[in-house]
N, C-alpha and C. Protein backbone atom coordinates (compact mmCIF):
# COMPACT_ATOMS: atom_id res chain seq x y z
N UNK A 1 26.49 34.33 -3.54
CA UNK A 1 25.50 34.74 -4.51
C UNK A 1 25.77 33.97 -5.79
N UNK A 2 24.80 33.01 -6.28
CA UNK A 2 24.89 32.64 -7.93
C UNK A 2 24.18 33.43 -8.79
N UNK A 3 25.56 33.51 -9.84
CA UNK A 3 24.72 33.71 -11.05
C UNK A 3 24.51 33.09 -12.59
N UNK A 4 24.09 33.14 -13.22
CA UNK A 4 23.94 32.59 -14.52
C UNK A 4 23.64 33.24 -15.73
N UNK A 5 24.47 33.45 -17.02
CA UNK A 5 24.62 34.56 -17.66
C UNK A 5 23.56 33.87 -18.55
N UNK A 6 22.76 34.80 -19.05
CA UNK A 6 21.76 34.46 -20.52
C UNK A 6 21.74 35.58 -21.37
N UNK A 7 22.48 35.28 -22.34
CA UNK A 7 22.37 36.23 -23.44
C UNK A 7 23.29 36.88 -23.07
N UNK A 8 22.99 38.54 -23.01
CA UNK A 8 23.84 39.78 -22.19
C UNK A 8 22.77 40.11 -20.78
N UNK A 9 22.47 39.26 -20.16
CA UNK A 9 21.28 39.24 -18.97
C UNK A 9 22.27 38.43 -18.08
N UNK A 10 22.76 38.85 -16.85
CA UNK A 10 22.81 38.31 -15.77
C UNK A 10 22.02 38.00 -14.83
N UNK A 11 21.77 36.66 -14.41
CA UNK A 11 20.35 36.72 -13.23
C UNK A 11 21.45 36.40 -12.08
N UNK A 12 21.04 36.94 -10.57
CA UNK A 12 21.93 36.59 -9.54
C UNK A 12 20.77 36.26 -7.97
N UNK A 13 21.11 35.87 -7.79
CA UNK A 13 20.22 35.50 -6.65
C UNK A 13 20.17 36.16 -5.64
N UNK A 14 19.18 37.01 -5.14
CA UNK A 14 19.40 37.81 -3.77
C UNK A 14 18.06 38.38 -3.06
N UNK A 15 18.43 38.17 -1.51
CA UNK A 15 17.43 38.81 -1.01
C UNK A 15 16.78 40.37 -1.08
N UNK A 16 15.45 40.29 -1.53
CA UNK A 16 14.93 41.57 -1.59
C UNK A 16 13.30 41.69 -1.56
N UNK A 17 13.21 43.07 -0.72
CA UNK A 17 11.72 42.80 -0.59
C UNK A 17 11.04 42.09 0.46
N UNK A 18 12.22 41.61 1.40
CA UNK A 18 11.51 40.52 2.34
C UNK A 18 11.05 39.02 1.60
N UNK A 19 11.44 38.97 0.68
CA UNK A 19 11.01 37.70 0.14
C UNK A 19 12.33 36.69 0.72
N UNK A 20 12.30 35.69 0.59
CA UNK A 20 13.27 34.30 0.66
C UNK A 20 14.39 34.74 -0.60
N UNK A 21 14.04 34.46 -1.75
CA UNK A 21 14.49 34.47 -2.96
C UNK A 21 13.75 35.45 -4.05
N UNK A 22 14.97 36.40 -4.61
CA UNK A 22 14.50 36.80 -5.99
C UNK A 22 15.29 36.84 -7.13
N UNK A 23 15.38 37.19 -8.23
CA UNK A 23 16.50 37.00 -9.41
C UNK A 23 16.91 38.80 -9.53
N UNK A 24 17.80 39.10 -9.86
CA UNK A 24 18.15 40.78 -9.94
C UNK A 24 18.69 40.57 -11.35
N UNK A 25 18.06 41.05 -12.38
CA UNK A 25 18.94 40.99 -13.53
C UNK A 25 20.04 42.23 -13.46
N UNK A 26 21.50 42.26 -14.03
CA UNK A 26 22.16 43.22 -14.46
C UNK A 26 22.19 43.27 -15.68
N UNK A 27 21.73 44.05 -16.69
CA UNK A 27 22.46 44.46 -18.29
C UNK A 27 23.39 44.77 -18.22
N UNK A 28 24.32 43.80 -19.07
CA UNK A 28 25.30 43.70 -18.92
C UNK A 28 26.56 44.93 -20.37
N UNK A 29 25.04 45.01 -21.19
CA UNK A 29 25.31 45.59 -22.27
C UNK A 29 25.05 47.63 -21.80
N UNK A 30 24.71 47.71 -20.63
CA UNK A 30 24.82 49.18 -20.00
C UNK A 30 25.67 49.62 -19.96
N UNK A 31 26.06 50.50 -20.39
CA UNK A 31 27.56 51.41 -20.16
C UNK A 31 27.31 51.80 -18.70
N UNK A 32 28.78 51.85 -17.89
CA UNK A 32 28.80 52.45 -16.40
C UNK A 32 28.53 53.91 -16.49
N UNK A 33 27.97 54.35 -15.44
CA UNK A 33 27.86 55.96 -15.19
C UNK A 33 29.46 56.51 -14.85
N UNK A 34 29.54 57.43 -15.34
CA UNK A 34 30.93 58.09 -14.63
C UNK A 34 30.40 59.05 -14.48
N UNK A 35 31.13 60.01 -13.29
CA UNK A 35 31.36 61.25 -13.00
C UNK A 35 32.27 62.13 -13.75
N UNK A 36 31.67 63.20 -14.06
CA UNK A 36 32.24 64.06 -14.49
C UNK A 36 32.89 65.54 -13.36
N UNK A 37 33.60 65.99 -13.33
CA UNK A 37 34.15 67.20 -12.82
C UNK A 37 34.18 68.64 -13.47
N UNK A 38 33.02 69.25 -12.95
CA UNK A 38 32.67 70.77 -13.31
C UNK A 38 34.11 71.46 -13.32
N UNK A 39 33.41 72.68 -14.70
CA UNK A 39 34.50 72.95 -15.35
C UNK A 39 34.81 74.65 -14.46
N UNK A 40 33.89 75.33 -14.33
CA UNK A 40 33.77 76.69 -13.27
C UNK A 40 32.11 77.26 -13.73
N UNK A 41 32.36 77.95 -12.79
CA UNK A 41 31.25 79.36 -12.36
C UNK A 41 29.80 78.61 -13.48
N UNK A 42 29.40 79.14 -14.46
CA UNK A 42 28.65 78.95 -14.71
C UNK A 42 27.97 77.54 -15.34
N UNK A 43 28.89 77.04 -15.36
CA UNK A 43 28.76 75.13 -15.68
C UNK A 43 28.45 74.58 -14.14
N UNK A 44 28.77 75.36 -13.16
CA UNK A 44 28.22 74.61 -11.74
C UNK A 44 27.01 74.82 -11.83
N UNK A 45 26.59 76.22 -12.37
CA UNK A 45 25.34 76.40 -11.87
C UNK A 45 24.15 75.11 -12.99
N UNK A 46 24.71 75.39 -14.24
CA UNK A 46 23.72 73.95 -15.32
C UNK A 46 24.07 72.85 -14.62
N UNK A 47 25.11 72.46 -14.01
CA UNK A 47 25.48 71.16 -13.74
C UNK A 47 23.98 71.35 -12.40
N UNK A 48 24.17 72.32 -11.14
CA UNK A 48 22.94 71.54 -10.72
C UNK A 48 21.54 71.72 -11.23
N UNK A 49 21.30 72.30 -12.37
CA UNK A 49 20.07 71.89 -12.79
C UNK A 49 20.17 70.87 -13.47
N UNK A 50 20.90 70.15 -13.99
CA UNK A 50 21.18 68.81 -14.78
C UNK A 50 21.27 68.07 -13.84
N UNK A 51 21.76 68.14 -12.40
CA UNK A 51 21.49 67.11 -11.51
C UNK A 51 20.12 66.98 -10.97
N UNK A 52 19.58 68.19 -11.01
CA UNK A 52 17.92 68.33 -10.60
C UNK A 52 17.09 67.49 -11.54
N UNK A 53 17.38 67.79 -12.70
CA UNK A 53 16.71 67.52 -13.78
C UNK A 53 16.80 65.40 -13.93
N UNK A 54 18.09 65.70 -13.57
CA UNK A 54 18.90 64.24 -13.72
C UNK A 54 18.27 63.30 -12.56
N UNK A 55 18.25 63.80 -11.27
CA UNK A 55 17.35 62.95 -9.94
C UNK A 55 16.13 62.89 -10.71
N UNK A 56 15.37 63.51 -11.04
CA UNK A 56 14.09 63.22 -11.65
C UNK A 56 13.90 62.14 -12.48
N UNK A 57 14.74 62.37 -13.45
CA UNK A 57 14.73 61.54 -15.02
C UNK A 57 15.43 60.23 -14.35
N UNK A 58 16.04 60.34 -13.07
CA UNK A 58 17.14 58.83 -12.47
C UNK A 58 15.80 58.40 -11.74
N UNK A 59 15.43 58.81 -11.27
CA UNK A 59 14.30 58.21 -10.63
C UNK A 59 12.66 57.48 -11.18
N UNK A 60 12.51 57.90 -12.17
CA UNK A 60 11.37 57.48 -13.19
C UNK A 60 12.15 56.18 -14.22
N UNK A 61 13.47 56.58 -14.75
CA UNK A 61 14.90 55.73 -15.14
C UNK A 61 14.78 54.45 -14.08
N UNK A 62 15.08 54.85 -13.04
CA UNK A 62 15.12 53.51 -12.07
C UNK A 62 14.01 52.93 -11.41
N UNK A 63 12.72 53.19 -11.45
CA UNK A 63 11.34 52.93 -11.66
C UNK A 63 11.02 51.95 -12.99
N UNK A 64 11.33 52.36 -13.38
CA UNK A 64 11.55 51.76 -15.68
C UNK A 64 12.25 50.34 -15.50
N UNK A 65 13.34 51.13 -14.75
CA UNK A 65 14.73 49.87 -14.69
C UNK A 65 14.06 48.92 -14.02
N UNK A 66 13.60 49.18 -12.99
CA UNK A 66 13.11 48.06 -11.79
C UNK A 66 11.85 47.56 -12.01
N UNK A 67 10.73 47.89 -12.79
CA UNK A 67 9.94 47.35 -13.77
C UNK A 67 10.18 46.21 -14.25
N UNK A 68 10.93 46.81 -15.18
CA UNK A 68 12.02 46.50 -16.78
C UNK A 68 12.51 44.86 -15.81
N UNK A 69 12.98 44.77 -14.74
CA UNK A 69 14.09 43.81 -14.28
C UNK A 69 12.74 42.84 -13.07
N UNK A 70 11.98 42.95 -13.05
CA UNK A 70 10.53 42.49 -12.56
C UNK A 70 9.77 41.80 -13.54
N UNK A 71 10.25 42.20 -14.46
CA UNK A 71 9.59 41.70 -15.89
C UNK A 71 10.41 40.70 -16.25
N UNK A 72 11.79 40.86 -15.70
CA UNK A 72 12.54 40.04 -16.69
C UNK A 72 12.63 38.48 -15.65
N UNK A 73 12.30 39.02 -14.82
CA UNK A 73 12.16 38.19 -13.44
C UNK A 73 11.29 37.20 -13.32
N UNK A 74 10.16 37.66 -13.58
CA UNK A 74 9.01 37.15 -13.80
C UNK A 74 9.05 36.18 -14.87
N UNK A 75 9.58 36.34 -16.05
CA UNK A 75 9.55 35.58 -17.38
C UNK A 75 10.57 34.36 -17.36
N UNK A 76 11.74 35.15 -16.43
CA UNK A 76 12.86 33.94 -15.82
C UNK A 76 12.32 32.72 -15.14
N UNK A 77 11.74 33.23 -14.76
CA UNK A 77 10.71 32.41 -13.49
C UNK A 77 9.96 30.96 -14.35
N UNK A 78 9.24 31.56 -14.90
CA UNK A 78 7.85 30.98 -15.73
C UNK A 78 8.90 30.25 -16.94
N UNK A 79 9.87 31.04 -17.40
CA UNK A 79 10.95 29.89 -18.26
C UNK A 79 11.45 28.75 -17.72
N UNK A 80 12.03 28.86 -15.99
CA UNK A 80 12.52 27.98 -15.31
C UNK A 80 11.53 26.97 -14.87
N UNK A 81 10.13 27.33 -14.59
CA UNK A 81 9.06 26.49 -14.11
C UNK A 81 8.93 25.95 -15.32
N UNK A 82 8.85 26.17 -16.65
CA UNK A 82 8.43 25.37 -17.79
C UNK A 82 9.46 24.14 -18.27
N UNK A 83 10.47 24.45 -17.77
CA UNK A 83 11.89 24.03 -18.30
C UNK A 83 11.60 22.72 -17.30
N UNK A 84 11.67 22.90 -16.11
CA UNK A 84 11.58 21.99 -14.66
C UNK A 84 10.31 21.09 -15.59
N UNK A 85 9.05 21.40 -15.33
CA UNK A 85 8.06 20.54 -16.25
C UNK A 85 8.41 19.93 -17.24
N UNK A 86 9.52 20.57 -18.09
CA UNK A 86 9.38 19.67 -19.54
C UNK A 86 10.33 18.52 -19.13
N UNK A 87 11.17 18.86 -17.86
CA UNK A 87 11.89 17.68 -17.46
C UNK A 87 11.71 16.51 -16.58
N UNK A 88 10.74 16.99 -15.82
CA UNK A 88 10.33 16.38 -15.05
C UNK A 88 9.07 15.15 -15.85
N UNK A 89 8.47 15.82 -17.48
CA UNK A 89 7.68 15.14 -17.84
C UNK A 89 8.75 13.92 -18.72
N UNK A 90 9.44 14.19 -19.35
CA UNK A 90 10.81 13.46 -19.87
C UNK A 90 11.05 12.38 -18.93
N UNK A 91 11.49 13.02 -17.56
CA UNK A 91 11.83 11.79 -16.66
C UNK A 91 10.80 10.57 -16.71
N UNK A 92 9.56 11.00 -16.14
CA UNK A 92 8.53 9.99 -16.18
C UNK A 92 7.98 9.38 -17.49
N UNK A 93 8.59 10.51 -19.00
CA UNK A 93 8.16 9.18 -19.69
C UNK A 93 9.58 8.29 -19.91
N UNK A 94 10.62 8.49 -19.28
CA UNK A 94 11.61 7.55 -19.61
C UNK A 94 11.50 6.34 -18.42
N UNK A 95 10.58 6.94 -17.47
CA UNK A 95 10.29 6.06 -16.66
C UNK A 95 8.91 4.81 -16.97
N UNK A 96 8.25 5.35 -17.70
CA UNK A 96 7.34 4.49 -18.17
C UNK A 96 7.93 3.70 -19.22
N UNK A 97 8.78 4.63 -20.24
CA UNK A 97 9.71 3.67 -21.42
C UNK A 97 9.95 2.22 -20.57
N UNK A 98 10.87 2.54 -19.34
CA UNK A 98 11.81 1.95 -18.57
C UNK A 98 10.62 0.53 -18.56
N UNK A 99 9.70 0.99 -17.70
CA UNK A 99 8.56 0.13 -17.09
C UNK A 99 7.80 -0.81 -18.43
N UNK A 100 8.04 -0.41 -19.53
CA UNK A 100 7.33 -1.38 -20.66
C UNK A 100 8.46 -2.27 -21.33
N UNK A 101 9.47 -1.70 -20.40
CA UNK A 101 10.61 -2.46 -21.46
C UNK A 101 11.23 -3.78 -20.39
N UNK A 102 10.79 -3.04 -19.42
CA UNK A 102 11.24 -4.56 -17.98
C UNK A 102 9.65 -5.42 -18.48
N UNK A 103 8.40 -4.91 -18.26
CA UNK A 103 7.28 -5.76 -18.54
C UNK A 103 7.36 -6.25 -20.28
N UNK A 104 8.29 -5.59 -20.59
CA UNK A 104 8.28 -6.91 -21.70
C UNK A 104 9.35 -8.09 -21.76
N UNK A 105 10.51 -7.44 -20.92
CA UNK A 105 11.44 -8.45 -20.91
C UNK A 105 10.88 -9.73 -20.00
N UNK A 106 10.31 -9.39 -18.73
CA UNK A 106 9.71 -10.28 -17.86
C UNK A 106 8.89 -11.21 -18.94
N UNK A 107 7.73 -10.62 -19.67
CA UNK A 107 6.90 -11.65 -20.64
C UNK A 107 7.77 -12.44 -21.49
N UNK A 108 9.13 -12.04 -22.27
CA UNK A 108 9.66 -12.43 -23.18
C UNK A 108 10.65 -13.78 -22.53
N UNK A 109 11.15 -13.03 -21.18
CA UNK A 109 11.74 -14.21 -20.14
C UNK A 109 10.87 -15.20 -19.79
N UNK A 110 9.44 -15.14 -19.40
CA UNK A 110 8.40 -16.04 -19.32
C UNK A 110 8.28 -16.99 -20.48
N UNK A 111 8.03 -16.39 -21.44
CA UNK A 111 7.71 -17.36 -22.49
C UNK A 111 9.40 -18.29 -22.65
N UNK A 112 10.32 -17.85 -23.02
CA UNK A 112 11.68 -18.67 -22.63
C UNK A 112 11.23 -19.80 -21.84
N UNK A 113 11.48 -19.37 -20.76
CA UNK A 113 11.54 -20.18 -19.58
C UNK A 113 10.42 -21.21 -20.06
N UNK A 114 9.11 -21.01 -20.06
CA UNK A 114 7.78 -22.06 -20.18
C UNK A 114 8.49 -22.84 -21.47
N UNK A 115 8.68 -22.41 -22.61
CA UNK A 115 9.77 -22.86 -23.49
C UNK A 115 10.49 -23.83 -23.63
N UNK A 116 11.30 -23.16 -22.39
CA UNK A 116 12.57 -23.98 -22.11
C UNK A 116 11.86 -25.49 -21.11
N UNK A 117 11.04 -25.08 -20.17
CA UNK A 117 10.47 -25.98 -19.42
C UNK A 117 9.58 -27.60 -20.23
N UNK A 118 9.04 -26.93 -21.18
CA UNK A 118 8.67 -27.58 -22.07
C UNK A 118 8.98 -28.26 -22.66
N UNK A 119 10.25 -28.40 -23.20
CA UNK A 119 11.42 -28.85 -23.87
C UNK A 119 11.76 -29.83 -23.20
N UNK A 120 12.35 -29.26 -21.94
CA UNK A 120 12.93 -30.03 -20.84
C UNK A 120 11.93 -31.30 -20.66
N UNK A 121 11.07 -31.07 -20.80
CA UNK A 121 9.82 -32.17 -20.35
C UNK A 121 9.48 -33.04 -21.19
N UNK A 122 9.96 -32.57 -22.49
CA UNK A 122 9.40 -33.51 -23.89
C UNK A 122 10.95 -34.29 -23.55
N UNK A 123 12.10 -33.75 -23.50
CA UNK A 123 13.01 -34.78 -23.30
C UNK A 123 13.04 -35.66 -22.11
N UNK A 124 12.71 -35.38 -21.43
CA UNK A 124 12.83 -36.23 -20.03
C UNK A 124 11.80 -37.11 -20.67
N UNK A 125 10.64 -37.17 -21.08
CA UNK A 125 9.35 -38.29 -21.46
C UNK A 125 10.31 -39.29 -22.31
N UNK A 126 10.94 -38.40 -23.13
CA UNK A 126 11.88 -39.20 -24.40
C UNK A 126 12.54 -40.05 -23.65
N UNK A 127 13.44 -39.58 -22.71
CA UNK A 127 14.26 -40.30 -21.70
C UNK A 127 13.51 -41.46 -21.13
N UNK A 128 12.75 -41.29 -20.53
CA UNK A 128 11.37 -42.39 -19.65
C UNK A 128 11.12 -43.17 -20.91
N UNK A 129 10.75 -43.11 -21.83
CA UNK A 129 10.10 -43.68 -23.04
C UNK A 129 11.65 -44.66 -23.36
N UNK A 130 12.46 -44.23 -23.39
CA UNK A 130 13.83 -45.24 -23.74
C UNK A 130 14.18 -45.42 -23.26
N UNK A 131 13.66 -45.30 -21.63
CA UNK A 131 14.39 -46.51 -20.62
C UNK A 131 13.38 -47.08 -20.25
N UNK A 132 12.44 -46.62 -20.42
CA UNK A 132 11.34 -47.46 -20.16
C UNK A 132 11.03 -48.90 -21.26
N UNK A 133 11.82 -48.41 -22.96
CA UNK A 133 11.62 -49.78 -23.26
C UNK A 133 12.69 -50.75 -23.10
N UNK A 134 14.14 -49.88 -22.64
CA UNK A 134 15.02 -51.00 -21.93
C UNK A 134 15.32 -51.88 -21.07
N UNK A 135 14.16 -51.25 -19.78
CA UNK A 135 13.92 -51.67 -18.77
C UNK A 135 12.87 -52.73 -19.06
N UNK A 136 11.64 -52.71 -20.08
CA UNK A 136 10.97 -53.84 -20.83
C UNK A 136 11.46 -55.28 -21.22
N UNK A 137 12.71 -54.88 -22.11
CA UNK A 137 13.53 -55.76 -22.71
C UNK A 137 14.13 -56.39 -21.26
N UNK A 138 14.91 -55.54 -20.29
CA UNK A 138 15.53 -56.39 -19.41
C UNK A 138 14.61 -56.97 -18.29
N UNK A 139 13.31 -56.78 -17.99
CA UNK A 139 12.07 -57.33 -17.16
C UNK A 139 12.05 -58.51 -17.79
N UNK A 140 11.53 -58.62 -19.26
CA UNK A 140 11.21 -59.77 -20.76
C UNK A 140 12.38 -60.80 -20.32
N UNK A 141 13.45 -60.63 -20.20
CA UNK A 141 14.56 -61.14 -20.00
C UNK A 141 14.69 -61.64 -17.93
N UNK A 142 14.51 -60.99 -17.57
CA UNK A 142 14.57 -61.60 -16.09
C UNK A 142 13.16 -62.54 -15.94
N UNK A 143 11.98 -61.74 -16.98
CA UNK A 143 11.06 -62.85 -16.32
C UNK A 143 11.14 -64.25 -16.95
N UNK A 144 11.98 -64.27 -18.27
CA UNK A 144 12.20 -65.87 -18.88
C UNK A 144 13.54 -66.17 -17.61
N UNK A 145 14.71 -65.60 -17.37
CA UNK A 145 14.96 -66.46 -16.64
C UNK A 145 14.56 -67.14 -15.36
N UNK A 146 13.85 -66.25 -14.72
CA UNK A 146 12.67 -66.49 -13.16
C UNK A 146 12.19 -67.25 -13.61
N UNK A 147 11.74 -67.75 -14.77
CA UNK A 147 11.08 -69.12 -15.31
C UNK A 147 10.99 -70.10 -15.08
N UNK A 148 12.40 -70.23 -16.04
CA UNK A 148 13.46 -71.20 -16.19
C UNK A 148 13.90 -71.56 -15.16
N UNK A 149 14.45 -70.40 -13.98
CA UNK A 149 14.79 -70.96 -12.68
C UNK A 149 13.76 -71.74 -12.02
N UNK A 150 12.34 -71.35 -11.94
CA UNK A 150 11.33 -71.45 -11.18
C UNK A 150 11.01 -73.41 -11.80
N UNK A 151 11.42 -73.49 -13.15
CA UNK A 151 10.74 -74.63 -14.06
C UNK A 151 12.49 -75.57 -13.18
N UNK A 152 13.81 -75.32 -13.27
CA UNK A 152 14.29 -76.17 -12.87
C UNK A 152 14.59 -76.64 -11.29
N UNK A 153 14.32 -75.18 -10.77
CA UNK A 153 14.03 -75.79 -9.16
C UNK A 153 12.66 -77.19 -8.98
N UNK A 154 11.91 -76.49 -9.55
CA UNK A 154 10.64 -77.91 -9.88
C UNK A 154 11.01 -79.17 -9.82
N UNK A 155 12.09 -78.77 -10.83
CA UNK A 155 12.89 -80.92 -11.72
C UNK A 155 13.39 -81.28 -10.50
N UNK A 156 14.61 -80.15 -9.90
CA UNK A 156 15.24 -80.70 -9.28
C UNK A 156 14.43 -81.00 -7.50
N UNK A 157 13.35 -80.70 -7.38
CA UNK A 157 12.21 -81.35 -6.20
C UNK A 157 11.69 -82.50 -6.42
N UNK A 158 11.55 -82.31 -7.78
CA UNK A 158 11.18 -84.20 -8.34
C UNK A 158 12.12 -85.01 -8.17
N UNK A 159 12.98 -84.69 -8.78
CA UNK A 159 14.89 -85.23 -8.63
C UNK A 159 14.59 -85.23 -7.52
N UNK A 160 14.80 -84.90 -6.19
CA UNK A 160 14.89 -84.82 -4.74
C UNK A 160 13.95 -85.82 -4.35
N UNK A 161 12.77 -85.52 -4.93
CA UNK A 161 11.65 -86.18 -4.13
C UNK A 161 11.53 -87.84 -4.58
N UNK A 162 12.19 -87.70 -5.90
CA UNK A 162 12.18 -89.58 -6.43
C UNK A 162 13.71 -90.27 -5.76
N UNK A 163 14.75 -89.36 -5.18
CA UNK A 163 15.91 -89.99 -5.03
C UNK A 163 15.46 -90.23 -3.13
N UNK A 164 14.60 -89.49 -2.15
CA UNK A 164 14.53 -89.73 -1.38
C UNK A 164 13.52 -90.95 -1.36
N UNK A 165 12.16 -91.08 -2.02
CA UNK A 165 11.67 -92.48 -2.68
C UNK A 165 12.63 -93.50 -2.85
N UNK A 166 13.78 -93.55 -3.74
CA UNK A 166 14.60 -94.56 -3.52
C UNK A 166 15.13 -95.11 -2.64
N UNK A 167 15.78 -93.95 -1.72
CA UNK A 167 16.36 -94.07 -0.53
C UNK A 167 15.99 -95.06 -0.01
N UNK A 168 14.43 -94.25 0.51
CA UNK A 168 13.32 -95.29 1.57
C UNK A 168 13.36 -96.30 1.40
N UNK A 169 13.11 -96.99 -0.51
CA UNK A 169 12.94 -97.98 -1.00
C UNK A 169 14.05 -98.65 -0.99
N UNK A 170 15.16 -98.42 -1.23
CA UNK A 170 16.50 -99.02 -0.69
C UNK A 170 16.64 -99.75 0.83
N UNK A 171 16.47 -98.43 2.04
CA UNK A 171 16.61 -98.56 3.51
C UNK A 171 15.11 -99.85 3.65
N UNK A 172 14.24 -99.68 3.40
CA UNK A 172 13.59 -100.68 3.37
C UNK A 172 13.85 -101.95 3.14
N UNK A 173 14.00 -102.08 1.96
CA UNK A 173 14.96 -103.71 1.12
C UNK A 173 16.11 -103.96 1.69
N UNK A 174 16.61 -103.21 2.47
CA UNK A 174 18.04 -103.47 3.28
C UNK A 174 17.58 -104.51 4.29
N UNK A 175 16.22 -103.75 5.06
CA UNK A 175 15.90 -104.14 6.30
C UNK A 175 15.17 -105.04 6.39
N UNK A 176 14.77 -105.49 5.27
CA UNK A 176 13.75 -106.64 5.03
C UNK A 176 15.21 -107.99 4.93
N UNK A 177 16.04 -107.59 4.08
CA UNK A 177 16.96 -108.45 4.11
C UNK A 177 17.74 -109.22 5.33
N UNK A 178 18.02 -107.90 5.84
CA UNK A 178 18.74 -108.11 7.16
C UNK A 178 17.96 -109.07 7.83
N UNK A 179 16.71 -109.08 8.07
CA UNK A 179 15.68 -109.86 8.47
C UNK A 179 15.86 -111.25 8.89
């Protein structure tokens, strides 16, 4: 059996009534009943009209009481259902907090990133752009020497082509001589 003290109100959990679950308050601030022990002869006889009197007044008393603890039951109830709601509404707005604060980090990470991407891209162009005019300078430079090579392979075909002319013209005048 649980219980849980509020105030001077004990609530305890127990079956009654055929129900599943109910709350039983005890007042805790009730003084216990004691028994008393008749004193003789004519105090027996008031004592049972005070018990007559007393079943009556215990019974309308515990009618009151059980009211009284139906009431308190009831209000326990409707406190605990309100309590559950106000928490349950808490949760979900800490859950929506939660949810605007990831959808903003995601946007705030987005813009970074595009940012950062951006960046990245203006330097890499920078990069391309200064090797691209080094690679200019050293093209400028291979194509004067491809030139130059191209202009002295030329000479040296002329060179070739006037020293084999001689040749001929030599081997010729040899053979005319020999003659």
């Amino acid at each position: 059996m649980s219980c849980e003290a509020k105030g001077n109100v004990q609530i305890q959990t127990c079956r009654v009534n055929q129900t599943k679950m109910d709350f039983f308050f005890e007042d805790l601030t009730l003084p216990s009943t004691s028994q008393s022990t008749p004193k003789s002869g004519r105090e027996d006889t008031q004592m049972t009209e005070d018990t007559e009197h007393d079943s009556s007044v215990g019974k309308s008393s515990n009618m009151s009481m059980a009211e009284s603890q139906e009431d308190h039951t009831s209000s326990s109830i409707d406190y605990i259902s309100r309590r559950v709601q106000e928490l349950l509404e808490k949760i979900n707005g800490s859950r929506t907090s939660d949810q605007k604060i990831m959808d903003s980090f995601q946007e705030k990470l987005t813009e970074k990133v595009s940012e950062t991407c951006r960046q990245m891209k203006e330097h890499m162009f920078t990069v391309y752009e200064e090797n691209g005019n080094e690679m200019q300078v050293k093209l400028q430079e291979l194509t004067e020497v491809l030139e130059s090579c191209t202009k002295l392979n030329n000479e040296l075909l002329e060179a070739s082509q006037a020293l084999t002319s001689l040749r001929e013209g030599l081997t010729i005048s040899q053979t005319s001589e020999s003659l």
